[in-house]
Protein backbone atom coordinates (compact mmCIF):
# COMPACT_ATOMS: atom_id res chain seq x y z
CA UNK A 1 175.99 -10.40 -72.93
CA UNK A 2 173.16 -12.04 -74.53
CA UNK A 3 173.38 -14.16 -77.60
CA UNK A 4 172.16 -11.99 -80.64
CA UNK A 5 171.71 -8.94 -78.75
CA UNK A 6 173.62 -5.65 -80.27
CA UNK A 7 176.67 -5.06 -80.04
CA UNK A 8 178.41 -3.35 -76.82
CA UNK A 9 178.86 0.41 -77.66
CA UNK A 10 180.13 1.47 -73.82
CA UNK A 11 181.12 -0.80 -71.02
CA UNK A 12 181.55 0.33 -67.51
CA UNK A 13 183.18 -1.63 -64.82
CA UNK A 14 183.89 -0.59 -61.42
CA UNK A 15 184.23 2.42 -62.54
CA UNK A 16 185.40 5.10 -59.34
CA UNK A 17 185.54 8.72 -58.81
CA UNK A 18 186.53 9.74 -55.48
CA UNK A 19 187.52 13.83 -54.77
CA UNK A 20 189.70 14.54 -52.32
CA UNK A 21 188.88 16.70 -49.21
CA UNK A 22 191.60 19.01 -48.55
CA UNK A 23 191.96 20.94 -45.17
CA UNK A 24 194.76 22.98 -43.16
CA UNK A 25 197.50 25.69 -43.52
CA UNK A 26 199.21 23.41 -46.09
CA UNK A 27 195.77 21.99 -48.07
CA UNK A 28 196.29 18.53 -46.90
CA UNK A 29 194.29 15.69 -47.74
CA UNK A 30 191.66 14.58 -44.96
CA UNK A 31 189.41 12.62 -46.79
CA UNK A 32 187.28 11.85 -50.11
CA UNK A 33 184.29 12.02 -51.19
CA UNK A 34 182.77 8.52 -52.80
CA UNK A 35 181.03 10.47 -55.74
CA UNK A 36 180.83 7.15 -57.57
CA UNK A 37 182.34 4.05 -56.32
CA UNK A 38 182.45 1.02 -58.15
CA UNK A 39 179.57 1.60 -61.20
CA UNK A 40 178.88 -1.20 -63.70
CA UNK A 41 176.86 -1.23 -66.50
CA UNK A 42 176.28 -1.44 -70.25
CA UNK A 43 174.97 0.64 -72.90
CA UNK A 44 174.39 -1.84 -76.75
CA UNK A 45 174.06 -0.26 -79.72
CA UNK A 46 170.93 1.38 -80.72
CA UNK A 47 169.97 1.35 -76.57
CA UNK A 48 168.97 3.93 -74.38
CA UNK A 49 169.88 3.60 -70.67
CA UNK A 50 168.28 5.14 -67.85
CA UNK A 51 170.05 6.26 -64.98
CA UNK A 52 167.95 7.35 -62.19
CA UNK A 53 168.77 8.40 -58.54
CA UNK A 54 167.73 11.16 -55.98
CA UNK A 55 169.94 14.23 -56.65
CA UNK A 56 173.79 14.13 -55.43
CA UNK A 57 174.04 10.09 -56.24
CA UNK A 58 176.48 10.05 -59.09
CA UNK A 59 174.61 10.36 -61.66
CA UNK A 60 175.85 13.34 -63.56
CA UNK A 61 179.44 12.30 -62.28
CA UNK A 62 178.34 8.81 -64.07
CA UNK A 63 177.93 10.72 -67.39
CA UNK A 64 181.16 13.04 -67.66
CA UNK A 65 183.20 9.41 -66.90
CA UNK A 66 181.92 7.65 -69.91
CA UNK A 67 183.10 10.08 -71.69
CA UNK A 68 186.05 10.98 -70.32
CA UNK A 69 185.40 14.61 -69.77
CA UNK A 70 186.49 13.73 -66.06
CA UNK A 71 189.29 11.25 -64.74
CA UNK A 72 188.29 8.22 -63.07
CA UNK A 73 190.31 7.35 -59.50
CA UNK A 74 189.86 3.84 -60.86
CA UNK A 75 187.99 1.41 -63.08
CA UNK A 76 187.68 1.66 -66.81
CA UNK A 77 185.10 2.47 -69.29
CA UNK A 78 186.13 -0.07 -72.52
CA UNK A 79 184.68 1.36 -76.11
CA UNK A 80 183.12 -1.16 -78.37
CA UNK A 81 185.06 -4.33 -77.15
CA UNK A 82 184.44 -7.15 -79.35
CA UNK A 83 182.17 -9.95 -77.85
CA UNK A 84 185.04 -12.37 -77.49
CA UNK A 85 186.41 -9.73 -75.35
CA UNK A 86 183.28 -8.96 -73.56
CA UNK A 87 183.44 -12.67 -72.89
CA UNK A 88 186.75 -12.59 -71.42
CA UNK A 89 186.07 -9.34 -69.39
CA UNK A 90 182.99 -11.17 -67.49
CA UNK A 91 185.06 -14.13 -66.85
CA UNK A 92 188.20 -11.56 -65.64
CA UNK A 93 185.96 -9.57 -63.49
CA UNK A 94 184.57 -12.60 -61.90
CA UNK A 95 187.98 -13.53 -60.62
CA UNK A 96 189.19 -9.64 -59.40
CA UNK A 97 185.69 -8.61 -58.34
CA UNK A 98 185.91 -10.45 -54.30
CA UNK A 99 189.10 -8.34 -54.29
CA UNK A 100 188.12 -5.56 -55.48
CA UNK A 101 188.16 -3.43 -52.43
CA UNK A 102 191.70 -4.85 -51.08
CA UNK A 103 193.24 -3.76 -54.06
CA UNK A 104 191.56 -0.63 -53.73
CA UNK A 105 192.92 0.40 -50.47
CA UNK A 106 196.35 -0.91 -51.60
CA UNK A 107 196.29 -4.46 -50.35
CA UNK A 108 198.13 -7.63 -52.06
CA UNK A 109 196.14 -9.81 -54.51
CA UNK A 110 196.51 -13.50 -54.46
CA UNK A 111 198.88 -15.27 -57.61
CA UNK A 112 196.02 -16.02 -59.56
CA UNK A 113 194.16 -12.45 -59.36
CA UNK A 114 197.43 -11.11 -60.73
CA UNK A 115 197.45 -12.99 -63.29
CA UNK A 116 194.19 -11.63 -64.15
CA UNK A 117 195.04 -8.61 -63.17
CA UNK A 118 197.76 -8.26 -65.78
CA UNK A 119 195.47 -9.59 -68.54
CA UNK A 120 193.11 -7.01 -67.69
CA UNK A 121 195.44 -4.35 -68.11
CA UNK A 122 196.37 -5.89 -71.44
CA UNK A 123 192.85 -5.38 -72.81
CA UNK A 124 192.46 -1.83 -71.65
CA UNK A 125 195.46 -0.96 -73.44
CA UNK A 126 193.75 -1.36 -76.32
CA UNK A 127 190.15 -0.64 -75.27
CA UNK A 128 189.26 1.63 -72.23
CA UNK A 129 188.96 5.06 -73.06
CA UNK A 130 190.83 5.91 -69.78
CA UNK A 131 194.06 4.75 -71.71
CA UNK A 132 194.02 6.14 -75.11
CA UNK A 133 196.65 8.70 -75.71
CA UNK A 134 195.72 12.60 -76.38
CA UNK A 135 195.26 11.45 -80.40
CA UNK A 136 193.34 8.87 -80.10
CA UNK A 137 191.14 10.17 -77.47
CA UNK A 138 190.55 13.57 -79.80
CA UNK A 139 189.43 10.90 -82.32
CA UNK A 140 187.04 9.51 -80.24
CA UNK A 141 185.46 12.73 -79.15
CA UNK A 142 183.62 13.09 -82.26
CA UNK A 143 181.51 9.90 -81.35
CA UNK A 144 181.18 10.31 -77.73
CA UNK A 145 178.71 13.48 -77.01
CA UNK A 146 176.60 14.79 -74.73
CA UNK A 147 173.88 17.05 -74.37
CA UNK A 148 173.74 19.38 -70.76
CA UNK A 149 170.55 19.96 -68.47
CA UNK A 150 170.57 24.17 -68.81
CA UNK A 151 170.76 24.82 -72.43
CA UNK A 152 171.15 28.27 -71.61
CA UNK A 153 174.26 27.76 -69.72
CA UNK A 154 175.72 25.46 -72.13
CA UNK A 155 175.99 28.10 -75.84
CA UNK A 156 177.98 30.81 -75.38
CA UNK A 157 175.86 34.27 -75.50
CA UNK A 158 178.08 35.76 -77.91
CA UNK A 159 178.08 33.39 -81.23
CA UNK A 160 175.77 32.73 -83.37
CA UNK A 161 173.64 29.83 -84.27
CA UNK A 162 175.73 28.71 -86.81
CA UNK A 163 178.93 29.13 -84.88
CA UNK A 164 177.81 27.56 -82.06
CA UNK A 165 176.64 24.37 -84.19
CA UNK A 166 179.74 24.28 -86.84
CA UNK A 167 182.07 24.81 -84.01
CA UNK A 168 182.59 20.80 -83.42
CA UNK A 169 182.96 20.77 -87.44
CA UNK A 170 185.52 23.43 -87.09
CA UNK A 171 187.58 21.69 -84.39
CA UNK A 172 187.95 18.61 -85.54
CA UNK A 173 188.99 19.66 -89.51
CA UNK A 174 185.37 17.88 -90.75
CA UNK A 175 185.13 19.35 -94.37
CA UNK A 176 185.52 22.51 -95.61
CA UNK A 177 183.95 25.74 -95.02
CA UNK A 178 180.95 25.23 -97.16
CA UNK A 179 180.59 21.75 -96.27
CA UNK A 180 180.04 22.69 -92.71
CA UNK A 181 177.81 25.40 -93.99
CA UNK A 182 175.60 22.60 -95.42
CA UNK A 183 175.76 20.24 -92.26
CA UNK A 184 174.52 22.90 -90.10
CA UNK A 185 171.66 23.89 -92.24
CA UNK A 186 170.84 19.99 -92.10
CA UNK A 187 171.36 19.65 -88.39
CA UNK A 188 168.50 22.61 -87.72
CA UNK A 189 166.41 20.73 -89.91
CA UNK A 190 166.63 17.50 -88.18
CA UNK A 191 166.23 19.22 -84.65
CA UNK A 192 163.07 21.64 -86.08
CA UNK A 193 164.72 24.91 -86.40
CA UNK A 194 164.68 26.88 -89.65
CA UNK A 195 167.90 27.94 -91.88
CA UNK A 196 167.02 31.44 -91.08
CA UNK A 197 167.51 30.64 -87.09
CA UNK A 198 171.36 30.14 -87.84
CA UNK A 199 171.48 34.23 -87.84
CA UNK A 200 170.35 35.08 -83.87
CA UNK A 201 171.80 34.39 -80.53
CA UNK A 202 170.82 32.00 -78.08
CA UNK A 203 168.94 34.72 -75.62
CA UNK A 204 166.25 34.88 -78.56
CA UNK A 205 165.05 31.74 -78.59
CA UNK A 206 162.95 29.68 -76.03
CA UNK A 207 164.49 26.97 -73.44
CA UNK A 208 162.95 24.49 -76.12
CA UNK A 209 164.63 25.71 -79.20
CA UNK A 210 167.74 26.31 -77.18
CA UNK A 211 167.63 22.40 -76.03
CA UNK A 212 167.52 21.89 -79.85
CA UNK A 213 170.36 23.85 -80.71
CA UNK A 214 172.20 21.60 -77.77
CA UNK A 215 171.21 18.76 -79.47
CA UNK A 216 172.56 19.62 -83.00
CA UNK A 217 175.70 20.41 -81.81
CA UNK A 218 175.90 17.12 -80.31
CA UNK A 219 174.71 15.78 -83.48
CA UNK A 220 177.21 17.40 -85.29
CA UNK A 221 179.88 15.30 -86.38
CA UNK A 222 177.94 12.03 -85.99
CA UNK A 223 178.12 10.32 -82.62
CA UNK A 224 177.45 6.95 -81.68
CA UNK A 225 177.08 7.41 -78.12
CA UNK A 226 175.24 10.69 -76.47
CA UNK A 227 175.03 12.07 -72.94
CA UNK A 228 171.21 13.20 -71.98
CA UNK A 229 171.23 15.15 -68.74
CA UNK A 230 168.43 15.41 -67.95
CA UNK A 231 168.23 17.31 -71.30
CA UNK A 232 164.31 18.27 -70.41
CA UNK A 233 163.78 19.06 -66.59
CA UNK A 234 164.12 22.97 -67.13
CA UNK A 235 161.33 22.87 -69.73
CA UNK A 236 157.49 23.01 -70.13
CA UNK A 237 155.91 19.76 -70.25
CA UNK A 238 154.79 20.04 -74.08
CA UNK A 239 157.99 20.62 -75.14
CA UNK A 240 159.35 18.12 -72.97
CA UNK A 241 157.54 16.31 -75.81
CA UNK A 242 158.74 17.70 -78.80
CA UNK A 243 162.24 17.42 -77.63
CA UNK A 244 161.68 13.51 -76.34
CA UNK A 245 160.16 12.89 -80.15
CA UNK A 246 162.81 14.59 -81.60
CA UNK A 247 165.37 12.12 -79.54
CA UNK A 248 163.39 9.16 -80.40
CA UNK A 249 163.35 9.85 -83.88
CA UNK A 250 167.20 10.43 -84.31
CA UNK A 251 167.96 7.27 -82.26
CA UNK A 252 165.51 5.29 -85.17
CA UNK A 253 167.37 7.15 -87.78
CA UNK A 254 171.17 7.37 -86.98
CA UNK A 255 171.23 3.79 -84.86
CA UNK A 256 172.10 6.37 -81.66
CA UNK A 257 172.66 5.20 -78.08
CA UNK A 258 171.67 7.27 -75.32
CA UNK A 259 172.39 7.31 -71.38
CA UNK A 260 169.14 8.92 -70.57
CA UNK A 261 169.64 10.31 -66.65
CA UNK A 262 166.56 11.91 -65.68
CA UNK A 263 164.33 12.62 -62.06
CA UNK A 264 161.47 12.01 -64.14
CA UNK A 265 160.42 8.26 -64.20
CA UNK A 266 158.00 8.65 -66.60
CA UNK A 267 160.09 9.76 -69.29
CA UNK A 268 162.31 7.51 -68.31
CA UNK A 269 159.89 4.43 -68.93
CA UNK A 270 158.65 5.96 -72.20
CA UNK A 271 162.67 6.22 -73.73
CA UNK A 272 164.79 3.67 -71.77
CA UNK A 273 164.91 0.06 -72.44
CA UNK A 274 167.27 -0.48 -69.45
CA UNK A 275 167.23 0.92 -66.50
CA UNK A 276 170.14 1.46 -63.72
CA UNK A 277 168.96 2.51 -59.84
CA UNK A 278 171.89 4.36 -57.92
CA UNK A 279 171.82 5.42 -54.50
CA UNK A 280 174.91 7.54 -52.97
CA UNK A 281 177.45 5.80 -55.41
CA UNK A 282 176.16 2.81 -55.81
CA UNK A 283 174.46 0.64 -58.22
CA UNK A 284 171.53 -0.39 -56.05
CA UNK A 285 168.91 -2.12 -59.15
CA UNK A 286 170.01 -2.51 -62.72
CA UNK A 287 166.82 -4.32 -65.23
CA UNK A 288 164.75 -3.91 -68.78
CA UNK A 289 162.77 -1.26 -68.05
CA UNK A 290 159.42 -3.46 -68.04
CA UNK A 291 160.45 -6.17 -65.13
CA UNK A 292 162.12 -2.67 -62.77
CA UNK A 293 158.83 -1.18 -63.21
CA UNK A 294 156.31 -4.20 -62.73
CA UNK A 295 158.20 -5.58 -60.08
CA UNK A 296 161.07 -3.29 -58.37
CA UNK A 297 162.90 -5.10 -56.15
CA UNK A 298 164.95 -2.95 -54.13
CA UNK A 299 163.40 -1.05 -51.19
CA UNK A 300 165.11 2.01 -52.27
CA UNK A 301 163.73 1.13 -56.06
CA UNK A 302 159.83 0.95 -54.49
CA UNK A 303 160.37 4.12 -52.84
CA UNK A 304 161.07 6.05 -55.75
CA UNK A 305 158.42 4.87 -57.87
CA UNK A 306 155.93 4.87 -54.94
CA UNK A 307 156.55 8.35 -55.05
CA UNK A 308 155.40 9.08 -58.74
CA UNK A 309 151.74 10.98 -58.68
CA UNK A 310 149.03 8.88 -60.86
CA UNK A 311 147.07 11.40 -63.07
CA UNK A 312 144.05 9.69 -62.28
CA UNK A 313 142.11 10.45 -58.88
CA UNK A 314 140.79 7.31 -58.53
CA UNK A 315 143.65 5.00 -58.76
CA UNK A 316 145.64 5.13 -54.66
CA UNK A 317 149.05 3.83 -54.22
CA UNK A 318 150.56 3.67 -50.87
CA UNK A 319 153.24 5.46 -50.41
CA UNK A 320 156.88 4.95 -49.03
CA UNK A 321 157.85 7.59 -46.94
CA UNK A 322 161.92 6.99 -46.39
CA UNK A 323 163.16 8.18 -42.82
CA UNK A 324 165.83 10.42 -42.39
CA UNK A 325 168.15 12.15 -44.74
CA UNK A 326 170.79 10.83 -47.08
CA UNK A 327 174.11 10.02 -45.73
CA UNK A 328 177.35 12.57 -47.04
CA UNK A 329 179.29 10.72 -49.50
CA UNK A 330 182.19 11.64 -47.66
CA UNK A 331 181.33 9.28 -44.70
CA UNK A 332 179.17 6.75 -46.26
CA UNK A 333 177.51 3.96 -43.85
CA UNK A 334 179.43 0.69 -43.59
CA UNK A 335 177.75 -2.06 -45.25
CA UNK A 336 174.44 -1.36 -47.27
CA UNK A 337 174.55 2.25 -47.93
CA UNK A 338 170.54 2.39 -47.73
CA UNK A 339 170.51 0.55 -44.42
CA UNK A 340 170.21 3.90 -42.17
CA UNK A 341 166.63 4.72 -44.34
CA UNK A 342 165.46 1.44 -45.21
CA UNK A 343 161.96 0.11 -44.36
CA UNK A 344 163.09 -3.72 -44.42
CA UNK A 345 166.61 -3.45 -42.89
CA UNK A 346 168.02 -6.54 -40.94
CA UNK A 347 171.50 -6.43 -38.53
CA UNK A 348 173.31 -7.86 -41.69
CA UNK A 349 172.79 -4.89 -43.90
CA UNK A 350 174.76 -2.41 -40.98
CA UNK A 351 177.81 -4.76 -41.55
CA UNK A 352 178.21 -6.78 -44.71
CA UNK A 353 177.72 -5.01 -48.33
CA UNK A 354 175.59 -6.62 -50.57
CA UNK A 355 176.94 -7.43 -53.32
CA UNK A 356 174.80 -7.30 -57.33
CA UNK A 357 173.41 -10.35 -58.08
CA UNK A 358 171.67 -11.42 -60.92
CA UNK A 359 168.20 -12.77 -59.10
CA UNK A 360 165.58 -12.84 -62.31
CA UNK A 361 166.94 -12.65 -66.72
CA UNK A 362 168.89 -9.58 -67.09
CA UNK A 363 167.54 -8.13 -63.64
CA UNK A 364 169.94 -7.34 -60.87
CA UNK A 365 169.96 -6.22 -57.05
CA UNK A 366 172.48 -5.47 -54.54
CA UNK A 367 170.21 -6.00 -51.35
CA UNK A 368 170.24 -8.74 -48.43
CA UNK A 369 166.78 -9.67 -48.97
CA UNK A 370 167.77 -11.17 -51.89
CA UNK A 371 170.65 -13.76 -50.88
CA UNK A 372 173.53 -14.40 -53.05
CA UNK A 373 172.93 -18.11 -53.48
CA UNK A 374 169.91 -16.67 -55.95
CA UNK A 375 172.58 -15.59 -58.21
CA UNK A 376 171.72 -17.23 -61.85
CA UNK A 377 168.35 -18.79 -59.94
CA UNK A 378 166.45 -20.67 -61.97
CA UNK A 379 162.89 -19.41 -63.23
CA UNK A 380 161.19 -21.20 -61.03
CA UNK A 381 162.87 -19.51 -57.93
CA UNK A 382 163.13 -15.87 -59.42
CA UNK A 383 158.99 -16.54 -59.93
CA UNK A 384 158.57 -16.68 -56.35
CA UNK A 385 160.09 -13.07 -55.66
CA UNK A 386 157.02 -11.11 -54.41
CA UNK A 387 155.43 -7.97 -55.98
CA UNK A 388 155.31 -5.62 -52.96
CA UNK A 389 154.29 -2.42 -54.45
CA UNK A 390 150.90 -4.05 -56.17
CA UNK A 391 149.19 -7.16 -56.13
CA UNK A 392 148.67 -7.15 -60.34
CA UNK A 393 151.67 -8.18 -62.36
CA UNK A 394 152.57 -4.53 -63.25
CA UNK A 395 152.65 -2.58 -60.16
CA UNK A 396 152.69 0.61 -62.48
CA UNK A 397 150.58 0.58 -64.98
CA UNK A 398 150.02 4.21 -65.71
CA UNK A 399 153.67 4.64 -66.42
CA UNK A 400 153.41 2.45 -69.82
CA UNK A 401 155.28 3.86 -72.72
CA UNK A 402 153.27 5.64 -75.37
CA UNK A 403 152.14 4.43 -78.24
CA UNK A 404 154.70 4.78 -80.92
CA UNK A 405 154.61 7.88 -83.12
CA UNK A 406 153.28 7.96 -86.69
CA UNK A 407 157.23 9.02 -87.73
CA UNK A 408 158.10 5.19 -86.01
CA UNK A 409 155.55 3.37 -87.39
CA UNK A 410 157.99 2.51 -90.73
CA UNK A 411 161.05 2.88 -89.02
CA UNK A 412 162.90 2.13 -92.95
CA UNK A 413 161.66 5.96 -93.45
CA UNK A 414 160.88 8.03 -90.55
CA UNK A 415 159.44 10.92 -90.99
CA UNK A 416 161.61 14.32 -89.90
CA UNK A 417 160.11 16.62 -87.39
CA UNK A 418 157.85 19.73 -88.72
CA UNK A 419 160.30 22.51 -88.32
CA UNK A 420 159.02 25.74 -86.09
CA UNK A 421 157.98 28.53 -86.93
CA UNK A 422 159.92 31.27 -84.98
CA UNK A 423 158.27 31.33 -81.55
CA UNK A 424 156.72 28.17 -81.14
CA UNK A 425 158.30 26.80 -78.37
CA UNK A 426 158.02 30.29 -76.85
């Protein structure tokens, strides 16, 4: 971690989820599949994260880890360590990382990666969220949200507005009944809706104002850390942009931190100031948003933003046209999991996995084109890395964020959202 930067709100590392295949008379277990397997990253206070991927990678599975919704098979995800401790955990995983997948598949650990071992089991006592007790977990939920992709699916049908939104209050004792009254009158203020909206369903409203109703809930008893998935693919583009505001503006208010996962790179320039690549599992590409977007490194990383249309006719971008289909999770490829569709693949990536190196400030690739003696390479060396997608320094620039919105331009005082009237998102 950076000097100065914010402080860690989540920490991944080597965090696994593998599901068992069962088969047979007597359901026995055959084989797994590698949903996620062996995910790193952080997320700093005030941050939002992007988390990108073609669809089956992990990245939903990603998001219900964090928070614990689902159990890990191993790895932990450590809540607001200190940044002594972040300290120590870098120097810790630096040691157990080349064993890593011996210890995985059972196998002994040398006397000194014990040792480490047992110190890293020390500080997850006291901070992974995989350890916490049913208490202190139920504590925690109250700052650990998220908000789901169908926000039809995700309100019941048969309670109100107000229910639906002072249900979190409810659960977790927050204040009494009039109190919550209050706080969900706020909430539908700060997502747009009006106090008279607290008295219908969820089937009368629009996908928009049903995303906002998601969103207060999550709001509800004051989370540090939120969940997006993919919180606008199901709706129209222009309320894509109310609801994107909306987030924006809460994150400038209430100091928020967001995992942003999204198909949609665009968006995902315009919110995220990091961004993490995944492909079947894997952490592939992990950078600020600007240096991923100006100069991917990845082959897997080009292809995906290759594939993002340009608005105007007269700009032309070659695309990268990956071959084949995506491997089953259940039977990944040995070595580089990208190696059976990759443009640039050599006979090392079929056999050796590469591992994440740090090959440019705060910008990281797992790929063989890259070699591992460029980890911590000075500038001089990372300046050398070519630009493949575009011969200008930013390979994408119709993807720039937008300008920042009147509400951000005194972020001391941000303006709220005009509330809607009752079918404007309709």
């Amino acid at each position: 971690m950076a000097a100065g930067s914010p402080p860690v709100v989540i920490a991944a590392r080597n965090v696994r989820k593998w599901f068992p295949i069962r088969g047979g008379v007597f359901s026995t277990k055959v084989g797994d599949v590698r949903a996620v397997d062996g995910v790193s990253f952080d997320v700093h206070e005030g941050e939002t994260v992007g988390l990108v991927g073609e669809s089956g990678c992990g990245k939903t599975t990603v998001g219900r880890l964090l928070l614990r919704l689902i159990e890990p098979s191993s790895g932990h995800t450590f809540y607001r360590p200190p940044p002594d401790v972040m300290a120590r955990l870098e120097a810790l995983y630096g040691v157990l990382n080349p064993y890593a997948e011996a210890q995985n598949n059972g196998g002994t650990l040398p006397a000194d990666a014990s040792a480490s071992l047992h110190e890293l089991d020390e500080i997850a006592k006291q901070y992974s969220l995989y350890r916490k007790k049913n208490r202190a977990m139920r504590d925690l939920r109250g700052k650990l949200q998220i908000v789901f992709q169908d926000p039809f699916g995700s309100l019941s049908p048969r309670m109100l507005v107000r229910d639906i939104i002072a249900e979190p209050l409810e659960i977790h004792h927050a204040g009494r009944r009039a109190e919550r009254r209050r706080r969900v009158t706020e909430l539908l203020g700060q997502v747009g809706l009006n106090p008279e909206h607290e008295w219908r369903f969820p089937h009368e409203f629009s996908g928009g104002q049903r995303q906002r109703i998601g969103i207060a809930r999550a709001l509800a008893l004051r989370p540090e850390f939120i969940v997006l998935d993919e919180p606008t693919s199901a709706l129209d583009v222009s309320v894509q942009a109310q609801i994107l505001n909306i987030l924006r503006h809460l994150q400038n208010e209430q100091r928020l931190s967001y995992l942003f996962i999204s198909h949609h790179l665009s968006v995902v320039r315009a919110m995220s100031q990091r961004v993490v690549v995944m492909y079947l599992g894997k952490v592939v590409e992990r950078a600020t948003t600007d240096s991923l977007f100006s100069t991917p490194l990845h082959p897997y990383t080009q292809a995906l933003l290759s594939a993002i249309p340009i608005p105007d006719p007269d700009l032309k971008r070659e695309r990268i046209v990956l071959q084949g289909d995506v491997p089953s999770p259940a039977a990944p490829p040995p070595g580089c999991r990208f190696h059976t569709r990759c443009p640039a693949v050599m006979p090392v990536c079929s056999k050796v996995e590469p591992p994440l190196i740090e090959v440019r400030p705060d910008h990281f690739v797992a790929c063989h084109l890259y070699p591992a003696e460029w980890s911590g390479a000075p500038a001089s060396r990372a300046a050398t890395l070519g630009t493949p997608l575009a011969e200008s320094h930013d390979a994408f620039p119709e993807l720039r964020p937008p300008e920042p919105l009147e509400s951000e331009a005194a972020p001391s005082e941000p303006a709220p959202p005009e509330p809607l009237r009752s079918d404007a998102d309709r």
